[in-house]
N, C-alpha and C. Protein backbone atom coordinates (compact mmCIF):
# COMPACT_ATOMS: atom_id res chain seq x y z
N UNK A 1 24.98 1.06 -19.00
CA UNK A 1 23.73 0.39 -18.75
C UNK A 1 23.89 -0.54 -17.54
N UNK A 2 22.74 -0.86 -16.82
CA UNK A 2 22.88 -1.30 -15.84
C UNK A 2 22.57 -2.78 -15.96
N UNK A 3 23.26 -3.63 -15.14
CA UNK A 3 22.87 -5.17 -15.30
C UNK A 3 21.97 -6.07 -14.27
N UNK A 4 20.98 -5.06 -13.50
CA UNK A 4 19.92 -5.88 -12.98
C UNK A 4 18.71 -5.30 -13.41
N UNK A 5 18.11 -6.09 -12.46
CA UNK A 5 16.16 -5.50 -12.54
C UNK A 5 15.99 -4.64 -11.60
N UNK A 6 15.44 -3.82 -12.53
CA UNK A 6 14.62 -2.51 -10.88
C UNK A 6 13.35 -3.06 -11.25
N UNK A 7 12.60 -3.05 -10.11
CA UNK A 7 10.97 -3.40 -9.95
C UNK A 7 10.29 -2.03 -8.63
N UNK A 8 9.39 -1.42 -9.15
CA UNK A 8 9.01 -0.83 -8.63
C UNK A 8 7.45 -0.94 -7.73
N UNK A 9 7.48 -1.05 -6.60
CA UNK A 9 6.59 -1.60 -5.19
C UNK A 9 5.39 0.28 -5.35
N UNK A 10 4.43 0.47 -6.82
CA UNK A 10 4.00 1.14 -6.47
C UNK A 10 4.08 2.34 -7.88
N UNK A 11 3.53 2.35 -8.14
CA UNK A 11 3.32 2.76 -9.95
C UNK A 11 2.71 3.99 -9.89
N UNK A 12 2.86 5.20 -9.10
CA UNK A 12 2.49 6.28 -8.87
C UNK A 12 3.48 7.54 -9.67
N UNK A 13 3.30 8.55 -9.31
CA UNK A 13 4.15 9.98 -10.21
C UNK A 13 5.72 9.45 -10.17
N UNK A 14 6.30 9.23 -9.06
CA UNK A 14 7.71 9.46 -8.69
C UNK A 14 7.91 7.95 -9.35
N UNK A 15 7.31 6.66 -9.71
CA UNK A 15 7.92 5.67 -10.12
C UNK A 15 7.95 5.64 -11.14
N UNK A 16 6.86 6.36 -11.86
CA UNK A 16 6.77 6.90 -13.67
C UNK A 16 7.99 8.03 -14.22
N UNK A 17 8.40 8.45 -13.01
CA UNK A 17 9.30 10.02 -13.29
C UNK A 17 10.68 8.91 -13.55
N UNK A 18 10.95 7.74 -12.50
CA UNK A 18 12.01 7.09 -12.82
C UNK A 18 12.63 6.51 -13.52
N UNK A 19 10.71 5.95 -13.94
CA UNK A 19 10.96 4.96 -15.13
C UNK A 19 11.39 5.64 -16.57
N UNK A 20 10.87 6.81 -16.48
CA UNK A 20 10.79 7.63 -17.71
C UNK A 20 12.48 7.72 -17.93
N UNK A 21 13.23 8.42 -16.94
CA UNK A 21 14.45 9.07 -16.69
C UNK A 21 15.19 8.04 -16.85
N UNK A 22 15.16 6.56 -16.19
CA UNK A 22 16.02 5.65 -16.48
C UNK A 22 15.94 4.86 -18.15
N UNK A 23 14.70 5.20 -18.88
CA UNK A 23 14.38 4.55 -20.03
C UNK A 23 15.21 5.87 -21.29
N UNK A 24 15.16 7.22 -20.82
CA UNK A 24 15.46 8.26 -20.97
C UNK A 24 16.99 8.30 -21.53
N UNK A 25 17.73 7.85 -20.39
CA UNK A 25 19.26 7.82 -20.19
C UNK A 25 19.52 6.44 -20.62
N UNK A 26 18.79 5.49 -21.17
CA UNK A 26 19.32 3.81 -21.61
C UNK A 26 20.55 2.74 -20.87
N UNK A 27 19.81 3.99 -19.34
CA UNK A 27 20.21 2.72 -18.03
C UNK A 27 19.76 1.37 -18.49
N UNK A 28 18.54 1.04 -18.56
CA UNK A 28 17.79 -0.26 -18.76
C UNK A 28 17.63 -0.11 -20.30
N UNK A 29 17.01 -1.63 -20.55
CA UNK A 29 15.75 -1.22 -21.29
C UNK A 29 14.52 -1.75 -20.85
N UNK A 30 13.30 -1.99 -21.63
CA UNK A 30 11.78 -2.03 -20.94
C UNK A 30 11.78 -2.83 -20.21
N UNK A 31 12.37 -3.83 -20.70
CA UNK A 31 12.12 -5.63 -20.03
C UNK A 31 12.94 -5.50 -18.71
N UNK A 32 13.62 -5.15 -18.27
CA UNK A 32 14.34 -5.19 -17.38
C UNK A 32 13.84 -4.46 -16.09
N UNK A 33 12.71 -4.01 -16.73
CA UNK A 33 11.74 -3.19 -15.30
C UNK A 33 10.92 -3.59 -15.28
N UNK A 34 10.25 -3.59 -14.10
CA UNK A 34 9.28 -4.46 -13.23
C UNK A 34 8.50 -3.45 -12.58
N UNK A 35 6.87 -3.59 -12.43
CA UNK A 35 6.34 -2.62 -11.51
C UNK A 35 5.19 -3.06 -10.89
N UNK A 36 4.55 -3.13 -10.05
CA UNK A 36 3.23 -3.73 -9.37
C UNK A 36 2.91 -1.98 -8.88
N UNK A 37 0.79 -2.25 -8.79
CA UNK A 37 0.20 -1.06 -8.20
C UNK A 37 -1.38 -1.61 -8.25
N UNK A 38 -2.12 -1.37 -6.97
CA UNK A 38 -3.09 -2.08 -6.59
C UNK A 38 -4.00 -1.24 -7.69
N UNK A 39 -3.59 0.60 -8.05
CA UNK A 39 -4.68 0.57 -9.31
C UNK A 39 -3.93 0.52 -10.59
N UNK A 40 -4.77 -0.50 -11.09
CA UNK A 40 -4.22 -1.01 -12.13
C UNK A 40 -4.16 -0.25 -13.80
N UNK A 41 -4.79 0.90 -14.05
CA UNK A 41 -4.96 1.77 -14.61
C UNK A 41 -4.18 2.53 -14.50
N UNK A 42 -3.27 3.00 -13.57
CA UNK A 42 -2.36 3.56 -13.91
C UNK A 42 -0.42 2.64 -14.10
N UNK A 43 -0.90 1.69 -13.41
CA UNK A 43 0.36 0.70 -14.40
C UNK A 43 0.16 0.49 -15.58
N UNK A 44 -1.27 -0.05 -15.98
CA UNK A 44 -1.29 -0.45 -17.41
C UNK A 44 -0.66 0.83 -18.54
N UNK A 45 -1.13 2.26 -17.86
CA UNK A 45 -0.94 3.62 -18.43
C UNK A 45 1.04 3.39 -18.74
N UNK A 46 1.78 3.15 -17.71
CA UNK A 46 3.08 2.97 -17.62
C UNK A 46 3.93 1.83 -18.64
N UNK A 47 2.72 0.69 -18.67
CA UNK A 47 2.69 -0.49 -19.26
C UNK A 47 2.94 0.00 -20.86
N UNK A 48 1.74 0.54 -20.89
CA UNK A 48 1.75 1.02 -22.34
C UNK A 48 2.19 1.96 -22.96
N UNK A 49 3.10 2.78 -22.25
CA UNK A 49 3.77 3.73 -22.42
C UNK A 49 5.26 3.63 -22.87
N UNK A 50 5.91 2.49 -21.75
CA UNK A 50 7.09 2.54 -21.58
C UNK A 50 7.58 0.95 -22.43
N UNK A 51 6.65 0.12 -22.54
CA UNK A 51 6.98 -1.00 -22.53
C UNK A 51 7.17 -1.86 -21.45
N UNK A 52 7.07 -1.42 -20.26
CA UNK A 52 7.75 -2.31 -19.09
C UNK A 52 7.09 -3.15 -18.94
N UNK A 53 7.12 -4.47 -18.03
CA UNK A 53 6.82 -5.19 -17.32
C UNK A 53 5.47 -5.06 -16.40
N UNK A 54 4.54 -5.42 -15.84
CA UNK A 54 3.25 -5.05 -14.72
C UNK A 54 3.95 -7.16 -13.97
N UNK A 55 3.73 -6.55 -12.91
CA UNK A 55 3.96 -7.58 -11.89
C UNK A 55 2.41 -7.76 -11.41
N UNK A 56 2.28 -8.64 -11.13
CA UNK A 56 1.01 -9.43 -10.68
C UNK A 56 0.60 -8.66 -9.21
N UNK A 57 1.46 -8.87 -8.36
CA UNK A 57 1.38 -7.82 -7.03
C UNK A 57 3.00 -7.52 -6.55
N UNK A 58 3.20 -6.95 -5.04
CA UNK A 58 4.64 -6.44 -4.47
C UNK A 58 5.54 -7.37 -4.54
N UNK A 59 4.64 -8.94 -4.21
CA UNK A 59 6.08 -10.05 -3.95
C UNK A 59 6.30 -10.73 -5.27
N UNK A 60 5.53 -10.41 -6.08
CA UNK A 60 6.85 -10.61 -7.42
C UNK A 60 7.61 -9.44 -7.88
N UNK A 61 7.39 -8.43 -7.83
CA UNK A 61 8.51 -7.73 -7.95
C UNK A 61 9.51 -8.05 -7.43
N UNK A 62 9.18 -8.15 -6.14
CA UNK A 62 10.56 -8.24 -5.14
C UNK A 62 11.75 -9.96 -5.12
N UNK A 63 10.84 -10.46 -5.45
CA UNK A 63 11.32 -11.88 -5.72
C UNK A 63 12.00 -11.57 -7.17
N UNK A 64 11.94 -11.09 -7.86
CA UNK A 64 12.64 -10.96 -9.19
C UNK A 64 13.66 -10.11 -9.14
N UNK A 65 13.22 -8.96 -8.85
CA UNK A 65 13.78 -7.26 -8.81
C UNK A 65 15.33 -7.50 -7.74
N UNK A 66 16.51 -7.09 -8.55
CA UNK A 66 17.67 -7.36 -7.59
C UNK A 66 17.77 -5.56 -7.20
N UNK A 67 17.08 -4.69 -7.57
CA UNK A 67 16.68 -3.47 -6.71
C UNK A 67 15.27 -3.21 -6.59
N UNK A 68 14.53 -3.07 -5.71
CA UNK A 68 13.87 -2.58 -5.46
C UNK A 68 13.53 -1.15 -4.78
N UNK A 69 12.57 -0.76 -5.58
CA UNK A 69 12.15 0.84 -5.66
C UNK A 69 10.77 0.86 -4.66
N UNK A 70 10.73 1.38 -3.56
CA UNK A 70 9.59 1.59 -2.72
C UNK A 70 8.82 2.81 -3.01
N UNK A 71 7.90 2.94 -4.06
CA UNK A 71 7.80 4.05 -3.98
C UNK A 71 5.94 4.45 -3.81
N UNK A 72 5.71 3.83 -2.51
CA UNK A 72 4.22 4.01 -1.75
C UNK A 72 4.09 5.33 -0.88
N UNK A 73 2.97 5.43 -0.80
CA UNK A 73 2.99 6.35 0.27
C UNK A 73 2.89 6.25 1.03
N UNK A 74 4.12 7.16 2.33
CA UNK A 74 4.49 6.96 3.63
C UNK A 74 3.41 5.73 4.30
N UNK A 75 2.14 6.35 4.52
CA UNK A 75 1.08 5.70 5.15
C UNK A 75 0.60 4.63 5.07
N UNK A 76 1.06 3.89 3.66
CA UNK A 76 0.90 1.95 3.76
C UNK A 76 2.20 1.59 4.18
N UNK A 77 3.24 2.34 3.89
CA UNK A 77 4.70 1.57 3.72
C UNK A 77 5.14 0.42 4.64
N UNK A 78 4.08 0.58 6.08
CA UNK A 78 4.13 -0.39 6.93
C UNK A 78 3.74 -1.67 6.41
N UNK A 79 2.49 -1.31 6.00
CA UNK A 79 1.45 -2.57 5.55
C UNK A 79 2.26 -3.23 5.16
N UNK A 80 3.03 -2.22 3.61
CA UNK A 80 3.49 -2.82 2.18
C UNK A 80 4.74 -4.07 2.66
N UNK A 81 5.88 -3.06 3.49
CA UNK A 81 6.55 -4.30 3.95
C UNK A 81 6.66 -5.68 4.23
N UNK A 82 5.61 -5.45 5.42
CA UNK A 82 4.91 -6.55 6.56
C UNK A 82 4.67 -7.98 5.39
N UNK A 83 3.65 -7.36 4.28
CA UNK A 83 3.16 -8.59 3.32
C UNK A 83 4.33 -8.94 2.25
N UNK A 84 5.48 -8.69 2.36
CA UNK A 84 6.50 -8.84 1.51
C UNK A 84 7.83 -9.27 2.12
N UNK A 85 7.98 -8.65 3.12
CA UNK A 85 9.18 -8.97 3.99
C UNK A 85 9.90 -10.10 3.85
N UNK A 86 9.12 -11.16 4.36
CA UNK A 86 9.98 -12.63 3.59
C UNK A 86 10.04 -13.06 2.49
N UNK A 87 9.97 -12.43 1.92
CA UNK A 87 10.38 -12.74 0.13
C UNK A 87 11.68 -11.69 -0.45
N UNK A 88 11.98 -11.13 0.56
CA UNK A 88 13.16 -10.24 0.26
C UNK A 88 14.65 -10.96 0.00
N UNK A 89 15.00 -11.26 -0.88
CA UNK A 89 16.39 -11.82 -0.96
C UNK A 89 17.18 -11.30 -0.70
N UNK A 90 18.75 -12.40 -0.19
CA UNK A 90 19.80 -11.64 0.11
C UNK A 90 20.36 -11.28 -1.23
N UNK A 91 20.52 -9.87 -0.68
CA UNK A 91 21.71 -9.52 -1.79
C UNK A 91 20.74 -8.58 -2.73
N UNK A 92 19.58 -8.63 -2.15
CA UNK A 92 18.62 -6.97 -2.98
C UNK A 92 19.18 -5.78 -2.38
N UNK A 93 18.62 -5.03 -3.17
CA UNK A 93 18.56 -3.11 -2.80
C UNK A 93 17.19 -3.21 -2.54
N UNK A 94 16.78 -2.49 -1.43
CA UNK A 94 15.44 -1.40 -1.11
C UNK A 94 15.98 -0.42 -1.65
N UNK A 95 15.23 0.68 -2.21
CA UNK A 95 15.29 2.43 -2.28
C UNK A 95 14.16 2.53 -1.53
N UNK A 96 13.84 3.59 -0.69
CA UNK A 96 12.62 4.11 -0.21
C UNK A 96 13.08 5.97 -0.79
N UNK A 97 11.71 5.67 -1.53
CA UNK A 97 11.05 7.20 -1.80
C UNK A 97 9.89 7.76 -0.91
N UNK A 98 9.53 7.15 0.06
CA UNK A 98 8.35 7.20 1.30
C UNK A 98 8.72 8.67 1.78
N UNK A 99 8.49 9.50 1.93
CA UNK A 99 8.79 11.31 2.45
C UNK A 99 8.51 10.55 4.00
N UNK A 100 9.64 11.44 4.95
CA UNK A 100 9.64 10.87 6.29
C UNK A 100 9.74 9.75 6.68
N UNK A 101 10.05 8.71 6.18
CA UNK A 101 9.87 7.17 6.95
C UNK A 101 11.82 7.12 7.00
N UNK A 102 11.91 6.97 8.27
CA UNK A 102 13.66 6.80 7.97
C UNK A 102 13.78 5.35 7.78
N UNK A 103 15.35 5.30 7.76
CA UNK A 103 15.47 3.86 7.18
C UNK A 103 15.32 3.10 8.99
N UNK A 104 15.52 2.97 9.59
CA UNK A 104 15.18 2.25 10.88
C UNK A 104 13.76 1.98 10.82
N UNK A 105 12.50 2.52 10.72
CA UNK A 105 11.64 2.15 10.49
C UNK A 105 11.54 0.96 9.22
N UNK A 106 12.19 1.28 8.33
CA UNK A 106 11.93 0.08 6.55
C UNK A 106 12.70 -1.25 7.34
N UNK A 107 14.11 -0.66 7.82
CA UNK A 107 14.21 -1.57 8.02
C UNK A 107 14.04 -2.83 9.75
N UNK A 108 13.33 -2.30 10.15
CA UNK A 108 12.36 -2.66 11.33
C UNK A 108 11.80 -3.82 10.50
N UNK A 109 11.27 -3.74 9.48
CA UNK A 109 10.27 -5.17 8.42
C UNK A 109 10.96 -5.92 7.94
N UNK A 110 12.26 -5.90 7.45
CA UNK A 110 13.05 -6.60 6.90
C UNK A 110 13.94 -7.44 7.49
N UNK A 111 14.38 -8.71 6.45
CA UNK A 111 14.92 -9.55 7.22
C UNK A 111 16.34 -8.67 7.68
N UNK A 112 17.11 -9.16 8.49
CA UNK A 112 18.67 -8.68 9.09
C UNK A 112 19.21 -8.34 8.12
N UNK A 113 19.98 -7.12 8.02
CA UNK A 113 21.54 -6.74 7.07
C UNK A 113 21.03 -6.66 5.70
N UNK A 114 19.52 -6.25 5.32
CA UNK A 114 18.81 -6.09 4.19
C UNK A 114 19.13 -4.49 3.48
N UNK A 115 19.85 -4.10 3.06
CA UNK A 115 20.47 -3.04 2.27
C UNK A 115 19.55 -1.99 1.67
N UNK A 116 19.41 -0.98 2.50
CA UNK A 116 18.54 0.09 2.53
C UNK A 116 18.90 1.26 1.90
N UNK A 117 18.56 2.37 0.92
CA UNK A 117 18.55 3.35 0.63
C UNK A 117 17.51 4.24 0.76
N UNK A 118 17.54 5.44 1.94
CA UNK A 118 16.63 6.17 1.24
C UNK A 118 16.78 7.36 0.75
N UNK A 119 15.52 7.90 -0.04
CA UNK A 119 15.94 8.91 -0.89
C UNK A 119 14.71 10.00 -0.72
N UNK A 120 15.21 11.19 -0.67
CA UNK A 120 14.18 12.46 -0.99
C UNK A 120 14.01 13.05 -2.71
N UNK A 121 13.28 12.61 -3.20
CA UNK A 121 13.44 13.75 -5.26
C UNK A 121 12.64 14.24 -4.66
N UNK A 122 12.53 15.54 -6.05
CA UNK A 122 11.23 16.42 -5.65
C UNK A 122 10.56 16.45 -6.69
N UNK A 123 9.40 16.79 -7.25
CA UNK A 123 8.82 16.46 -8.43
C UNK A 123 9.27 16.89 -9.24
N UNK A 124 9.83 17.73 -9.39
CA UNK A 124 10.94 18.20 -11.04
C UNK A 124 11.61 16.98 -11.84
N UNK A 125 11.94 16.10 -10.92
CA UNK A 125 12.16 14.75 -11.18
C UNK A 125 11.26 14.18 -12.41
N UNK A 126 9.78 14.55 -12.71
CA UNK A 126 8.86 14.42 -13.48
C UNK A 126 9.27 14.84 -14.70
N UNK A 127 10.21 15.80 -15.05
CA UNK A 127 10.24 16.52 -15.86
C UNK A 127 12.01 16.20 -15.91
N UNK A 128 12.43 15.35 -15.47
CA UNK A 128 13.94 15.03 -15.58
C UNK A 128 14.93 16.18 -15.12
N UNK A 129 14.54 17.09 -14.34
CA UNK A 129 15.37 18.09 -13.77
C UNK A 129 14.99 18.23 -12.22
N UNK A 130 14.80 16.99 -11.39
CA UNK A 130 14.87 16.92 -9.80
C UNK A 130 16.04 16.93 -9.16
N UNK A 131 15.86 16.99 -8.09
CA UNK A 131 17.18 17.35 -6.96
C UNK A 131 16.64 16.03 -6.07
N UNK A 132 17.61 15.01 -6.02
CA UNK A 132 17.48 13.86 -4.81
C UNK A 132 18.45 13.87 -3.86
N UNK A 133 18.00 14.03 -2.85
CA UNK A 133 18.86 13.47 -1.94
C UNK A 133 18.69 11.84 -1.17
N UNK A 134 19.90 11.63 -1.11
CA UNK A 134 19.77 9.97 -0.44
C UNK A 134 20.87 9.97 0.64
N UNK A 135 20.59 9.04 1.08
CA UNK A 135 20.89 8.70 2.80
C UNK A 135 21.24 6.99 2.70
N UNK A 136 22.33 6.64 3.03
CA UNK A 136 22.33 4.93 3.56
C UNK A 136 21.79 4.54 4.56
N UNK A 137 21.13 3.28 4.51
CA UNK A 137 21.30 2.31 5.24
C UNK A 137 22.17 1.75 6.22
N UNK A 138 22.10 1.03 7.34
CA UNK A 138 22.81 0.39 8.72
C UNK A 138 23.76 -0.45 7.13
N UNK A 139 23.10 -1.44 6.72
CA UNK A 139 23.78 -2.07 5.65
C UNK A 139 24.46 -1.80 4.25
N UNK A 140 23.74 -0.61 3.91
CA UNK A 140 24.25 -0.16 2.56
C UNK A 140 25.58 -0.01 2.57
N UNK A 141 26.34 -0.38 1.15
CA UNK A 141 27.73 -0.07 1.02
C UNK A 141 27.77 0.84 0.01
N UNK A 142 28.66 1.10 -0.31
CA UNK A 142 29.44 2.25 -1.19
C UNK A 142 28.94 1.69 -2.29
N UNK A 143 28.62 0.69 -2.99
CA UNK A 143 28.29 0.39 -4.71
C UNK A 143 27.11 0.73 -4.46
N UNK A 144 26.37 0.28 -3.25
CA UNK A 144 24.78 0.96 -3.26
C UNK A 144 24.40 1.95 -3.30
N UNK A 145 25.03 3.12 -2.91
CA UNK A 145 24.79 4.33 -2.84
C UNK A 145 25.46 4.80 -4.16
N UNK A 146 26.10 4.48 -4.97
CA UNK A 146 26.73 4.30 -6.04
C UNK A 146 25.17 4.46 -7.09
N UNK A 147 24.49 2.97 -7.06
CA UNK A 147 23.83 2.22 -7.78
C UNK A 147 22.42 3.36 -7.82
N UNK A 148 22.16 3.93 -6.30
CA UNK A 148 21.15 4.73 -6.09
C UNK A 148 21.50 5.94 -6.87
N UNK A 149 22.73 6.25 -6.90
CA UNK A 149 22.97 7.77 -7.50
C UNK A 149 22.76 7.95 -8.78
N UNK A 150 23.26 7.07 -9.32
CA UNK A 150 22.81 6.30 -10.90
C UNK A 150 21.55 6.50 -11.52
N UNK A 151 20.79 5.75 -10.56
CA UNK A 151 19.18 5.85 -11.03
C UNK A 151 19.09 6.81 -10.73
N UNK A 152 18.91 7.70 -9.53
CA UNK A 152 18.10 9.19 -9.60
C UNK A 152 18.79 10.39 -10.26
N UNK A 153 20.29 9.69 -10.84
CA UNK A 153 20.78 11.20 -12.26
C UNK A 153 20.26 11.17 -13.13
N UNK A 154 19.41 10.01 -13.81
CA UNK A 154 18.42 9.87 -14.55
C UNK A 154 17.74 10.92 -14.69
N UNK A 155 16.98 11.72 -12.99
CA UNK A 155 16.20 12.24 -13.14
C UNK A 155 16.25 13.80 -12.40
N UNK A 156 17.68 13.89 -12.52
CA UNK A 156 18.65 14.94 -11.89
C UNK A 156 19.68 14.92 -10.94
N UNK A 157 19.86 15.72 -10.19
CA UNK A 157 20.87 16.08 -9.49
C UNK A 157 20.55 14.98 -8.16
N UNK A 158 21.84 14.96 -8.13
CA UNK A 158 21.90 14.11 -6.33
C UNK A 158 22.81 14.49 -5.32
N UNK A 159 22.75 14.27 -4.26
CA UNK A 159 23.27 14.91 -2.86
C UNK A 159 22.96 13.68 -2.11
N UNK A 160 23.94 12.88 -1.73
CA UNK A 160 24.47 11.71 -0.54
C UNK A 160 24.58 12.68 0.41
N UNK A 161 24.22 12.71 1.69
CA UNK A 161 23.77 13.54 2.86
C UNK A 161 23.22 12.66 3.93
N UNK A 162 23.95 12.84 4.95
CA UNK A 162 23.40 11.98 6.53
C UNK A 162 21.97 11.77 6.37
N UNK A 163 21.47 11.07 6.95
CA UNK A 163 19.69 10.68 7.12
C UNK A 163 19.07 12.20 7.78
N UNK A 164 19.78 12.44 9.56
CA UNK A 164 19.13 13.33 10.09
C UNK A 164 19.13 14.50 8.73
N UNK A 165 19.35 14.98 7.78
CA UNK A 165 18.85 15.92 7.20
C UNK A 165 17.83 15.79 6.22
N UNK A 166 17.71 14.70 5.98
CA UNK A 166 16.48 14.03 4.92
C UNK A 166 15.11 15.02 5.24
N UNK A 167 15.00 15.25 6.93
CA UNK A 167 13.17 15.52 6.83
C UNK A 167 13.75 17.16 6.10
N UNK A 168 14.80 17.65 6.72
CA UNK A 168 14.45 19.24 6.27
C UNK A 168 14.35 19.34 4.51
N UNK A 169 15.32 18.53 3.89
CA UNK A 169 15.25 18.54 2.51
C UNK A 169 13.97 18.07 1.97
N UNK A 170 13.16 17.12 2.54
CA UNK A 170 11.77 17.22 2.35
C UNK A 170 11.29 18.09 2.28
N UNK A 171 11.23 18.89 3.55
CA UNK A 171 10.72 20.01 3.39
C UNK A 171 11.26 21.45 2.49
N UNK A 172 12.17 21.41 2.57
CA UNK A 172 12.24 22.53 0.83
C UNK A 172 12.61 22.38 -0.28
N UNK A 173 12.71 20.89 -0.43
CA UNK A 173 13.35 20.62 -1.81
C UNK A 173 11.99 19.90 -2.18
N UNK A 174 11.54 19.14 -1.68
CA UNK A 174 9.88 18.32 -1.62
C UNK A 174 8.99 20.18 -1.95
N UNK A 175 8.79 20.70 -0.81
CA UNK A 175 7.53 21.53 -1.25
C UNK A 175 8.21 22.72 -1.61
N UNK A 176 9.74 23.24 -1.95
CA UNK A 176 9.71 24.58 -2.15
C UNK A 176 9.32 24.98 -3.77
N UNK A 177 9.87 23.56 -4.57
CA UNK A 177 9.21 24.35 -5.93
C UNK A 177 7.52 24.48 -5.96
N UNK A 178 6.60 23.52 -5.65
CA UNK A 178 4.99 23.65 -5.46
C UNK A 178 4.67 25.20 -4.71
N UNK A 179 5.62 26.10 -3.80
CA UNK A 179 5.38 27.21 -3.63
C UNK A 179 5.63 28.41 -4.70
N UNK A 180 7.03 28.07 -5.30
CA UNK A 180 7.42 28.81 -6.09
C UNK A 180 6.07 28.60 -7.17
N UNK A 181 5.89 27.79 -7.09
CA UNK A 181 4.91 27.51 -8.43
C UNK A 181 3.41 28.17 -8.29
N UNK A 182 3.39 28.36 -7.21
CA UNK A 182 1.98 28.93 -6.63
C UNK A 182 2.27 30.17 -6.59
N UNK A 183 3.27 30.96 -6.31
CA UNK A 183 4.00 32.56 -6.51
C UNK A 183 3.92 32.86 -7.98
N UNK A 184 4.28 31.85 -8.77
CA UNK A 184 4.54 32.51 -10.65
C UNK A 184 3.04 32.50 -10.75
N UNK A 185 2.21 31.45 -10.37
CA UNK A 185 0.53 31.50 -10.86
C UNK A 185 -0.02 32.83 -9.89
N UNK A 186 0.24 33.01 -8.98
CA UNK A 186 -0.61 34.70 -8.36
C UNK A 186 0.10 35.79 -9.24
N UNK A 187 1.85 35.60 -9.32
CA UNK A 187 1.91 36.78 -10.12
C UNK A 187 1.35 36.87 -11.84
N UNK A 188 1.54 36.12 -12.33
CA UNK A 188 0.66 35.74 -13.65
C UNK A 188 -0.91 35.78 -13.50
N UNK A 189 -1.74 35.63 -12.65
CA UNK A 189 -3.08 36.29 -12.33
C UNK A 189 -2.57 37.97 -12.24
């Protein structure tokens, strides 16, 4: 079991798949997770599901959370930073689950030597049988990538792999099962 807080910046499929997988495997337990999401209907859904925590908005998660889980989509991730950035303590984890945003961009918002992970799952992850790949950070050390591997065996398999290969594993580990899946539904029609 693990001995901090994960707080999750974003209460969508992939932070429910985590939460599930880490509550799953009795990494945590409820209290020890944290989650903020501007619709609030689907945290409360998580809320009441899992037992966890609902954070008021991003910067209490992050002010509490000694990891934090980014898991917005690509297209605020700027915003999301920007309004949080100085509330990042030393000595947190980022994860970014953002598809395409490398870590030079996350960490472009953050204060200096702020300890970055990012990571590719693919939605099988939903179902506790995903494939993640993760990538360090300028800052990340070896317990971090450690700490990251941890949480996403929760929710399957993992592969530590240079950054430059992150977009291609997006691209077939991200959309190759949603094809396969669209092949079994034409041949089953």
């Amino acid at each position: 079991m693990l001995d901090r807080t994960v707080g999750f910046v974003g209460a969508g499929n992939m932070a429910g798949a985590l939460i599930k997988g880490l509550l799953h495997a009795k990494l945590l337990p409820p209290e020890r997770i944290l989650a903020s999401d501007p619709h609030g209907d689907r945290l409360g859904d998580l809320v009441k599901q899992y037992g966890i925590r609902a954070a008021r908005d991003n910067v209490a998660v992050v002010r509490e959370a000694d990891v934090v889980v980014l898991a917005v989509k690509p297209q605020v991730i700027d915003k999301v930073l920007a309004a949080f950035a100085s509330e990042v303590r030393p000595g947190s984890l980022l994860i970014s689950v953002a598809a395409g945003v490398p870590v030079a961009a996350i960490e472009h918002h953050l204060p200096p030597e702020t300890r970055v992970v990012r990571t590719m799952p693919n939605t099988a992850a939903m179902v506790l049988a995903g494939a993640t790949a993760i990538s360090p950070g300028t800052y990340a050390t070896e317990a971090d990538l450690a700490l990251a591997r941890t949480l996403f065996e929760a929710v399957g398999r993992v592969t530590v792999l240079d950054e430059s290969l992150l977009d291609a594993v997006t691209g077939l580990s991200g959309s190759g099962p949603a094809y396969i899946m669209l092949i079994i539904e034409a041949l089953a029609d």
